[in-house]
N, C-alpha and C. Protein backbone atom coordinates (compact mmCIF):
# COMPACT_ATOMS: atom_id res chain seq x y z
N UNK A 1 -23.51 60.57 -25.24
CA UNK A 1 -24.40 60.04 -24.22
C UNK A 1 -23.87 58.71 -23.72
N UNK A 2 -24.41 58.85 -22.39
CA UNK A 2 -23.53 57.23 -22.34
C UNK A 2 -24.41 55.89 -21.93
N UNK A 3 -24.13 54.91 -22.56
CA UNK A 3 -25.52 54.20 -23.14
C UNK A 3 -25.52 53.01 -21.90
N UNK A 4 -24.64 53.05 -20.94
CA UNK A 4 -24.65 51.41 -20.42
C UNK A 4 -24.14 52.10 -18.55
N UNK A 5 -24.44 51.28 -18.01
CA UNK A 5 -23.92 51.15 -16.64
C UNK A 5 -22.45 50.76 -16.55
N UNK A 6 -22.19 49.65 -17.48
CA UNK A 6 -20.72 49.25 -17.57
C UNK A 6 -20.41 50.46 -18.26
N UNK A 7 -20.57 51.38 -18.85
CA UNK A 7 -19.80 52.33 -19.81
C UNK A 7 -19.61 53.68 -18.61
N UNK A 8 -20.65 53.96 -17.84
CA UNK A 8 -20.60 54.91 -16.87
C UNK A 8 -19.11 54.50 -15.89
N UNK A 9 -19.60 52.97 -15.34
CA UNK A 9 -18.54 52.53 -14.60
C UNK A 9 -16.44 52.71 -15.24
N UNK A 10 -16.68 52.38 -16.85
CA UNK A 10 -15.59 52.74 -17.58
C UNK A 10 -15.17 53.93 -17.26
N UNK A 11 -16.00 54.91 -17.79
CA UNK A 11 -15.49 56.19 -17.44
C UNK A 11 -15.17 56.45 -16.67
N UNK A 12 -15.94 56.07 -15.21
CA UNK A 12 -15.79 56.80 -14.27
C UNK A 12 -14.32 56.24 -13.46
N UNK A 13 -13.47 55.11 -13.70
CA UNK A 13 -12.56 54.67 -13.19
C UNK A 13 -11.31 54.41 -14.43
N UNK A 14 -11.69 55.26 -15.19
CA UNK A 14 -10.66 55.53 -16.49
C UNK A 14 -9.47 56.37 -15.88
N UNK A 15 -8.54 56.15 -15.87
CA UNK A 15 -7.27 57.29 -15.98
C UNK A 15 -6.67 58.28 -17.31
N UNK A 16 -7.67 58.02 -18.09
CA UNK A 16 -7.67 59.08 -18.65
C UNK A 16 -9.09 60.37 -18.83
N UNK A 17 -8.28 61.65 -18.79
CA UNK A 17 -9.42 62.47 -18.09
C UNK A 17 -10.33 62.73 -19.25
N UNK A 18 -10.34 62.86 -20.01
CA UNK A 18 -11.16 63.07 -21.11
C UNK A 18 -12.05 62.29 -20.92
N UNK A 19 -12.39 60.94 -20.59
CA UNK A 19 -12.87 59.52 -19.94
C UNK A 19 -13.64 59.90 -19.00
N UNK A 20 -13.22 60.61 -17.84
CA UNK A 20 -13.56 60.35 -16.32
C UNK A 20 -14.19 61.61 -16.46
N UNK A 21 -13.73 62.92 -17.12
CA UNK A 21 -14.94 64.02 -17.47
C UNK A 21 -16.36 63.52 -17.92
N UNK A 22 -16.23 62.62 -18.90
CA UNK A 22 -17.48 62.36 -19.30
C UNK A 22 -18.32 61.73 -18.75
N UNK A 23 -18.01 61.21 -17.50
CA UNK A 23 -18.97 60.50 -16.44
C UNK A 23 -19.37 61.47 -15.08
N UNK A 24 -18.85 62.67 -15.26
CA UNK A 24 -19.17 63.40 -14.61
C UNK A 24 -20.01 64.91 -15.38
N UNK A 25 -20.44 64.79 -16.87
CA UNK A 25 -20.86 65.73 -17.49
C UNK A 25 -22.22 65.00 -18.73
N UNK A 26 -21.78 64.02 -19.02
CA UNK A 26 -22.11 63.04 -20.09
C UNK A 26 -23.57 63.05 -19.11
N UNK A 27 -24.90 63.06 -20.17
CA UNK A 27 -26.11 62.36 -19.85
C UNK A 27 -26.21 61.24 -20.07
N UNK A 28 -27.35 60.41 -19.38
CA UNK A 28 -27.82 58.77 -19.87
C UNK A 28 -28.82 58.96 -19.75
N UNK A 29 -29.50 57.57 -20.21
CA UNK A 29 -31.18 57.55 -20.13
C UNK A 29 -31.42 57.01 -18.44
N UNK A 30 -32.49 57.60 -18.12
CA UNK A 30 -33.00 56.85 -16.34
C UNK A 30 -32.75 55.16 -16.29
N UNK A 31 -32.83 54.50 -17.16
CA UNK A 31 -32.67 53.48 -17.04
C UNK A 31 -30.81 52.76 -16.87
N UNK A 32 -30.22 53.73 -17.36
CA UNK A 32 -28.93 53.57 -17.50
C UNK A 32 -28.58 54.00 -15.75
N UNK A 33 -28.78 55.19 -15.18
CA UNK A 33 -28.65 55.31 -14.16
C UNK A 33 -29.16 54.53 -12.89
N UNK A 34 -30.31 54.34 -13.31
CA UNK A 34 -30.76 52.88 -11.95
C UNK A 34 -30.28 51.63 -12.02
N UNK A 35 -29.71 51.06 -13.34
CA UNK A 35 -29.26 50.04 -13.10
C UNK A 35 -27.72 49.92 -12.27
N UNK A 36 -27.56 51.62 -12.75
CA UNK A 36 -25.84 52.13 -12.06
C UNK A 36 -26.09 51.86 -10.56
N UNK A 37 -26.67 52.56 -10.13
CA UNK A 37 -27.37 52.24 -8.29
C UNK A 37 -27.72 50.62 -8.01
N UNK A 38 -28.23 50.28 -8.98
CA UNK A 38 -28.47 48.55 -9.01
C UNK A 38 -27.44 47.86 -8.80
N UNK A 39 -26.61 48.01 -9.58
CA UNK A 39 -25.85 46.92 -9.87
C UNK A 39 -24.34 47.56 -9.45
N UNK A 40 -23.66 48.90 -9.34
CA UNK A 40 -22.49 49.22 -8.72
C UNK A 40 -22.84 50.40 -7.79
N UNK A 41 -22.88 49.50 -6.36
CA UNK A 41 -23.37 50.57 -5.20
C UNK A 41 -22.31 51.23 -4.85
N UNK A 42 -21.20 51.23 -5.26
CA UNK A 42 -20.16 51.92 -4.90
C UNK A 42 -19.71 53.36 -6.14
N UNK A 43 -20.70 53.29 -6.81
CA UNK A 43 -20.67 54.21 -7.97
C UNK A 43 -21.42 55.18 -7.59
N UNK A 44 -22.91 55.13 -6.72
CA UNK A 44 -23.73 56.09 -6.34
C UNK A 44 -23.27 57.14 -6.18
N UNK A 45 -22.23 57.26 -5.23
CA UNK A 45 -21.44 58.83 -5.22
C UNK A 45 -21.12 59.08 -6.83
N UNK A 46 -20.57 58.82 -7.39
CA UNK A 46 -20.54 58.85 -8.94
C UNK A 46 -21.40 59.55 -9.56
N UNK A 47 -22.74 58.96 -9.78
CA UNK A 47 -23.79 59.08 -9.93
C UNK A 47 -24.05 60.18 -9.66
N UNK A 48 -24.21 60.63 -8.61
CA UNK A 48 -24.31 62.08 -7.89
C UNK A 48 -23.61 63.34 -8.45
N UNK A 49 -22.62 62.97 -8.30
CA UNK A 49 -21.47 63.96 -8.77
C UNK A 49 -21.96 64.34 -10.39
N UNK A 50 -22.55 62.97 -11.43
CA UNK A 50 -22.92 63.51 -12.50
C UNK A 50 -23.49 65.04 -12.56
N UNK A 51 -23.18 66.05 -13.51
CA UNK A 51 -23.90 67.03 -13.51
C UNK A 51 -25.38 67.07 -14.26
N UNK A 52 -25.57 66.04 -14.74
CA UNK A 52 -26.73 66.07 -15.90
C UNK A 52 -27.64 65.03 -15.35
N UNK A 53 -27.49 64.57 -14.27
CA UNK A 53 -28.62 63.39 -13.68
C UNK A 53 -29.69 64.07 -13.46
N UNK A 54 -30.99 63.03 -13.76
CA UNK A 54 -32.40 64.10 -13.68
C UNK A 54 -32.81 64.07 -12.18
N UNK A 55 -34.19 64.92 -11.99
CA UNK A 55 -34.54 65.08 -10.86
C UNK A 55 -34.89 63.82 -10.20
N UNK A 56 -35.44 62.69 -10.94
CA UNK A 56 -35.66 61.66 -10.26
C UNK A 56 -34.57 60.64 -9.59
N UNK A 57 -33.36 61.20 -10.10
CA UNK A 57 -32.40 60.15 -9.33
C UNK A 57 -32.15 61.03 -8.63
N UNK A 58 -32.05 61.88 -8.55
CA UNK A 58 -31.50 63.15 -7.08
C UNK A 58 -32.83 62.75 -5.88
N UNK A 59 -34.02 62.66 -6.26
CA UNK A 59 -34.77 61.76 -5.45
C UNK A 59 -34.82 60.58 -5.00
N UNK A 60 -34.19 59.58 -5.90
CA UNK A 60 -33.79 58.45 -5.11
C UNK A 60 -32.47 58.58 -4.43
N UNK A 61 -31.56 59.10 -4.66
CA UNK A 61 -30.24 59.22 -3.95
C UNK A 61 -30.37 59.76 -2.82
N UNK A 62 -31.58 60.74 -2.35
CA UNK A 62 -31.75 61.45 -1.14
C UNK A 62 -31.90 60.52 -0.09
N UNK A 63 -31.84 59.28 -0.16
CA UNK A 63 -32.50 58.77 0.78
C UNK A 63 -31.15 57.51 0.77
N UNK A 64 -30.27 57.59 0.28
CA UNK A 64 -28.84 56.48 0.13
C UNK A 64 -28.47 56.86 1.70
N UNK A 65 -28.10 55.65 2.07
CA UNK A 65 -27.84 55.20 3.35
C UNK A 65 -26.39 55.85 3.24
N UNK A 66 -25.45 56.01 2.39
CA UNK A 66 -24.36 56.45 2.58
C UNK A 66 -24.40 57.93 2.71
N UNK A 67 -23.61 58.55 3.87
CA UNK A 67 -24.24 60.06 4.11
C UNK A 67 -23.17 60.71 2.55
N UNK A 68 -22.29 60.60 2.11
CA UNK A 68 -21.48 60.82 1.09
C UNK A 68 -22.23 61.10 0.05
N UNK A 69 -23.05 60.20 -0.06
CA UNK A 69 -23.99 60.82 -1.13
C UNK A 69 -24.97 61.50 -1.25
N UNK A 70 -25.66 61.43 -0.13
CA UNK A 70 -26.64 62.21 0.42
C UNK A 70 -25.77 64.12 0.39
N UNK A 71 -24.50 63.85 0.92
CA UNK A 71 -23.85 65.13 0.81
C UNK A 71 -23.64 65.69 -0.57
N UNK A 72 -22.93 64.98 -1.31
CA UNK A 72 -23.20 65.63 -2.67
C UNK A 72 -24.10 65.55 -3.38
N UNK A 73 -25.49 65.33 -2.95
CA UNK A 73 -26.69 65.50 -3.52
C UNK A 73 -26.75 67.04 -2.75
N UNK A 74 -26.98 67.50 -1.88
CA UNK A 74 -26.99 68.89 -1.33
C UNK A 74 -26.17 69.55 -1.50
N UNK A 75 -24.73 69.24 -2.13
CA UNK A 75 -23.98 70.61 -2.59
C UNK A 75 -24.44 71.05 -4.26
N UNK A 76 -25.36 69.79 -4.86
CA UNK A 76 -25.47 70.25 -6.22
C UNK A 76 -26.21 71.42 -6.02
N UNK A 77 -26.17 72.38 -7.24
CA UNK A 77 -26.59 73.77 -7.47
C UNK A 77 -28.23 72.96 -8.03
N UNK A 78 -28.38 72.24 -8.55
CA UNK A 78 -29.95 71.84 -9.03
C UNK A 78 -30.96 70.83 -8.10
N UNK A 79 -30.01 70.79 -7.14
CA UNK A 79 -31.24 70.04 -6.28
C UNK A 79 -32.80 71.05 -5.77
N UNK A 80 -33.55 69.91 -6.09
CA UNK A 80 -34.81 70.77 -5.98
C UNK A 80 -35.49 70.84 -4.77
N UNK A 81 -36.43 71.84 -4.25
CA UNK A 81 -36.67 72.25 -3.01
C UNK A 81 -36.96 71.20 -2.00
N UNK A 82 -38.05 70.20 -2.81
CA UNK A 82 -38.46 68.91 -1.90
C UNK A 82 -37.64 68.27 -1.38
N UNK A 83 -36.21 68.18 -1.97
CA UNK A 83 -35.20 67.23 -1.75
C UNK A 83 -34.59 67.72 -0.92
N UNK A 84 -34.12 69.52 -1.21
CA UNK A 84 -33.80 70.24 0.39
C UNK A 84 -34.20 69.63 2.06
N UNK A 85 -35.12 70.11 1.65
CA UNK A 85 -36.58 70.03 3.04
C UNK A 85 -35.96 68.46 3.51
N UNK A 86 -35.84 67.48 2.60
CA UNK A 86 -35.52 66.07 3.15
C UNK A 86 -34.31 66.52 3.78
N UNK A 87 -33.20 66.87 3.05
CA UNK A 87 -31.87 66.99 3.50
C UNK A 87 -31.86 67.89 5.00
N UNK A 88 -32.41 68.75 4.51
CA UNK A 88 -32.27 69.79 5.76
C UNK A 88 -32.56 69.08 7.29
N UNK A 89 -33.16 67.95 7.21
CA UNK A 89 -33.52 66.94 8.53
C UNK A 89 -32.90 65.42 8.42
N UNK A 90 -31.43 65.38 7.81
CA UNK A 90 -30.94 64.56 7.41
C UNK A 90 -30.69 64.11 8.99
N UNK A 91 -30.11 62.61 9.34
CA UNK A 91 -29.20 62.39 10.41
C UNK A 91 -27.64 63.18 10.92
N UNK A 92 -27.36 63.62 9.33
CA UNK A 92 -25.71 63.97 9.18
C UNK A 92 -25.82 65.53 9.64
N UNK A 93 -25.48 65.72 10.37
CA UNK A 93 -24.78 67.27 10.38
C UNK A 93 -24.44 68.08 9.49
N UNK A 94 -23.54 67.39 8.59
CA UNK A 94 -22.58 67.80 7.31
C UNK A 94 -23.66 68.24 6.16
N UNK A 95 -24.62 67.28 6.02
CA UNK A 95 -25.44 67.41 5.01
C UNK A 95 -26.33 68.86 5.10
N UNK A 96 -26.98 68.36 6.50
CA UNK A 96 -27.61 69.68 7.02
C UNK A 96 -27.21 71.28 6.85
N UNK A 97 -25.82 71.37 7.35
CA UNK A 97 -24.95 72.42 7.18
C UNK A 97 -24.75 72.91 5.44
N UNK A 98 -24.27 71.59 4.78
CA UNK A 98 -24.89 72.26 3.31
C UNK A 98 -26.21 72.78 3.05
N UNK A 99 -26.99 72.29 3.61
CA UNK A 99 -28.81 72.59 2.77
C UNK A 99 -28.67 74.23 3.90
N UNK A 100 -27.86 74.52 4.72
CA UNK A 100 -28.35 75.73 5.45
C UNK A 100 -27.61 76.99 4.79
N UNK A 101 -26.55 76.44 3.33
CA UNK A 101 -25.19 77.56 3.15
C UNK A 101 -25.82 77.28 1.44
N UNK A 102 -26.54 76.36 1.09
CA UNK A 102 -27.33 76.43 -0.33
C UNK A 102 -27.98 77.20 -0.89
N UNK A 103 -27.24 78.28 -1.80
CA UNK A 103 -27.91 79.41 -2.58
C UNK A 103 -29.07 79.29 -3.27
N UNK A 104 -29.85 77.68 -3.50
CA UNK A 104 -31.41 77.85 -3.39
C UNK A 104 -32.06 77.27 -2.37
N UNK A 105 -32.11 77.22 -1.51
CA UNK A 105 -32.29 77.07 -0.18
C UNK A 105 -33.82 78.43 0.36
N UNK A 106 -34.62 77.76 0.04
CA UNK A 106 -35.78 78.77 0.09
C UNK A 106 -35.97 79.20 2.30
N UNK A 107 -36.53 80.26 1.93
CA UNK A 107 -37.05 80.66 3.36
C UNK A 107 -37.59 79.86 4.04
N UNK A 108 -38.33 79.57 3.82
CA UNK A 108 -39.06 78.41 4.48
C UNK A 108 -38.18 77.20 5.11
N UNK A 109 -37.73 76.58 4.24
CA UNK A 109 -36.64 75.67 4.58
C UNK A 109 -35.72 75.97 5.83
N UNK A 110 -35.20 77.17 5.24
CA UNK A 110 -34.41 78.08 6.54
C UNK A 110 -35.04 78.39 7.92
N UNK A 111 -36.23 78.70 8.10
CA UNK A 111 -36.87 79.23 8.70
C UNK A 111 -37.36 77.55 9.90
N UNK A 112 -37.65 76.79 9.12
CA UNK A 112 -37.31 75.10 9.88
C UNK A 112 -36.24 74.87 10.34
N UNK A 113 -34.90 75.44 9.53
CA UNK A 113 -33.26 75.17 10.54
C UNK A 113 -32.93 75.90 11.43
N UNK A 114 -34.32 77.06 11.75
CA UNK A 114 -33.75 77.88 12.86
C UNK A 114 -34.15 76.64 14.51
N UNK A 115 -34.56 75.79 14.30
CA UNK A 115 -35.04 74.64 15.22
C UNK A 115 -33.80 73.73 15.17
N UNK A 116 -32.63 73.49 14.18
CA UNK A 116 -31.86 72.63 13.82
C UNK A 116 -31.25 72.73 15.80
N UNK A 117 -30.37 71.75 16.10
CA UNK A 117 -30.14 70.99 16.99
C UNK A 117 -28.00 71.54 17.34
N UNK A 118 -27.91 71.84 15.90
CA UNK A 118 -26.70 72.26 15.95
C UNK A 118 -26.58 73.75 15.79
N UNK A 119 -26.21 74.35 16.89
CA UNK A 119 -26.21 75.91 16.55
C UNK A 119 -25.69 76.51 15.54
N UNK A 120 -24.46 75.80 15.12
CA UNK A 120 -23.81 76.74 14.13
C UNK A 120 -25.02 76.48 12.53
N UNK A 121 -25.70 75.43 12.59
CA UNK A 121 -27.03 75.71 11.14
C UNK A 121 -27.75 76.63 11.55
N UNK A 122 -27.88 76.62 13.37
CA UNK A 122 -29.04 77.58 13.19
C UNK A 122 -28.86 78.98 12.67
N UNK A 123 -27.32 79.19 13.46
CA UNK A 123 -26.76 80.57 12.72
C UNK A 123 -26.87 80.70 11.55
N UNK A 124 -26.07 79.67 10.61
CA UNK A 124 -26.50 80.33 9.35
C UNK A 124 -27.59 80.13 9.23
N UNK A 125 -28.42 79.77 9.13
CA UNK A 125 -29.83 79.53 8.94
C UNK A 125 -30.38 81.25 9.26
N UNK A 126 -30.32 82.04 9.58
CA UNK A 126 -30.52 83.01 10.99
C UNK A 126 -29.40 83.70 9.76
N UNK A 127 -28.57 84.03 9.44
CA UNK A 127 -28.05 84.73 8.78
C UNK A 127 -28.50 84.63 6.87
N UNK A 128 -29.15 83.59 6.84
CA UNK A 128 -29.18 83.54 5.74
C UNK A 128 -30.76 83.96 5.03
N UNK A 129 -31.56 83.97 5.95
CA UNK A 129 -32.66 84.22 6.49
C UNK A 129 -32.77 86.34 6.20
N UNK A 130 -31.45 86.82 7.29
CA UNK A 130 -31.77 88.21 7.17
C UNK A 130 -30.97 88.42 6.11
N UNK A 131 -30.25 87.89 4.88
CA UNK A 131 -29.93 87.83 3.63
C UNK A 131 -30.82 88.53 2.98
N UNK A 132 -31.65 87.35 3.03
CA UNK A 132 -32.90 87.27 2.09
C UNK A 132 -33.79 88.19 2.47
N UNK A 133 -34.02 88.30 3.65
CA UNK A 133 -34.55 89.68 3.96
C UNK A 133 -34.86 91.31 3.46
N UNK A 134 -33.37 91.10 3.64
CA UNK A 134 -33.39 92.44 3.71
C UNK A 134 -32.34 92.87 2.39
């Protein structure tokens, strides 16, 4: 487990991979992770990329001014529906286009990107839609 913000930051800029795996697999406590967002804003993508971060930092990250992170908050496989629905009406295109090609990506959600602004979401949106369908 990894117990510190400086220890996340270690790992995560270690050159050795055994190191830099574990900041991308390794759990911490919530408190270890907000101070990570606190105190190294350039780690947030980091952060993200963790596979074991709980739902509540995938909720605060939804809303990081950097679209980078906001993006790999929507390619994770565990982001949860509420956080979709945010993404899916992101500013970014990019982001959007993930939440429309996201294998949990509920109907509903989809069924709101058929309104999206960029045709090619609406398509998939519209293809992903008669997926599920049918």
């Amino acid at each position: 487990m990894i117990k510190s913000a400086e220890e996340f930051v270690r790992l995560r800029t270690s050159e050795i991979l055994e190191e830099s795996d574990r900041a991308v697999w390794e759990e911490a406590e919530i408190t270890v992770w907000k101070q990570v967002i606190a105190d190294y804003p350039d780690m947030r993508k980091w952060v993200a990329h963790n596979k074991s971060i709980p739902d509540e930092i995938i909720r605060m990250l939804v809303f990081d001014e950097d679209w980078s992170v906001r993006h790999t908050i929507a390619r994770k496989r565990k982001t949860p529906p509420d956080v979709l629905v945010i993404l899916a009406k992101d500013i970014d295109e990019g982001v959007r286009r993930l939440v429309s090609v996201h294998r949990k990506t509920p109907a509903g959600i989809l069924e709101m990107m058929l309104n999206d602004e960029c045709p090619e979401i609406v398509g998939i949106a519209r293809e992903r839609l008669a997926e599920l369908q049918g």
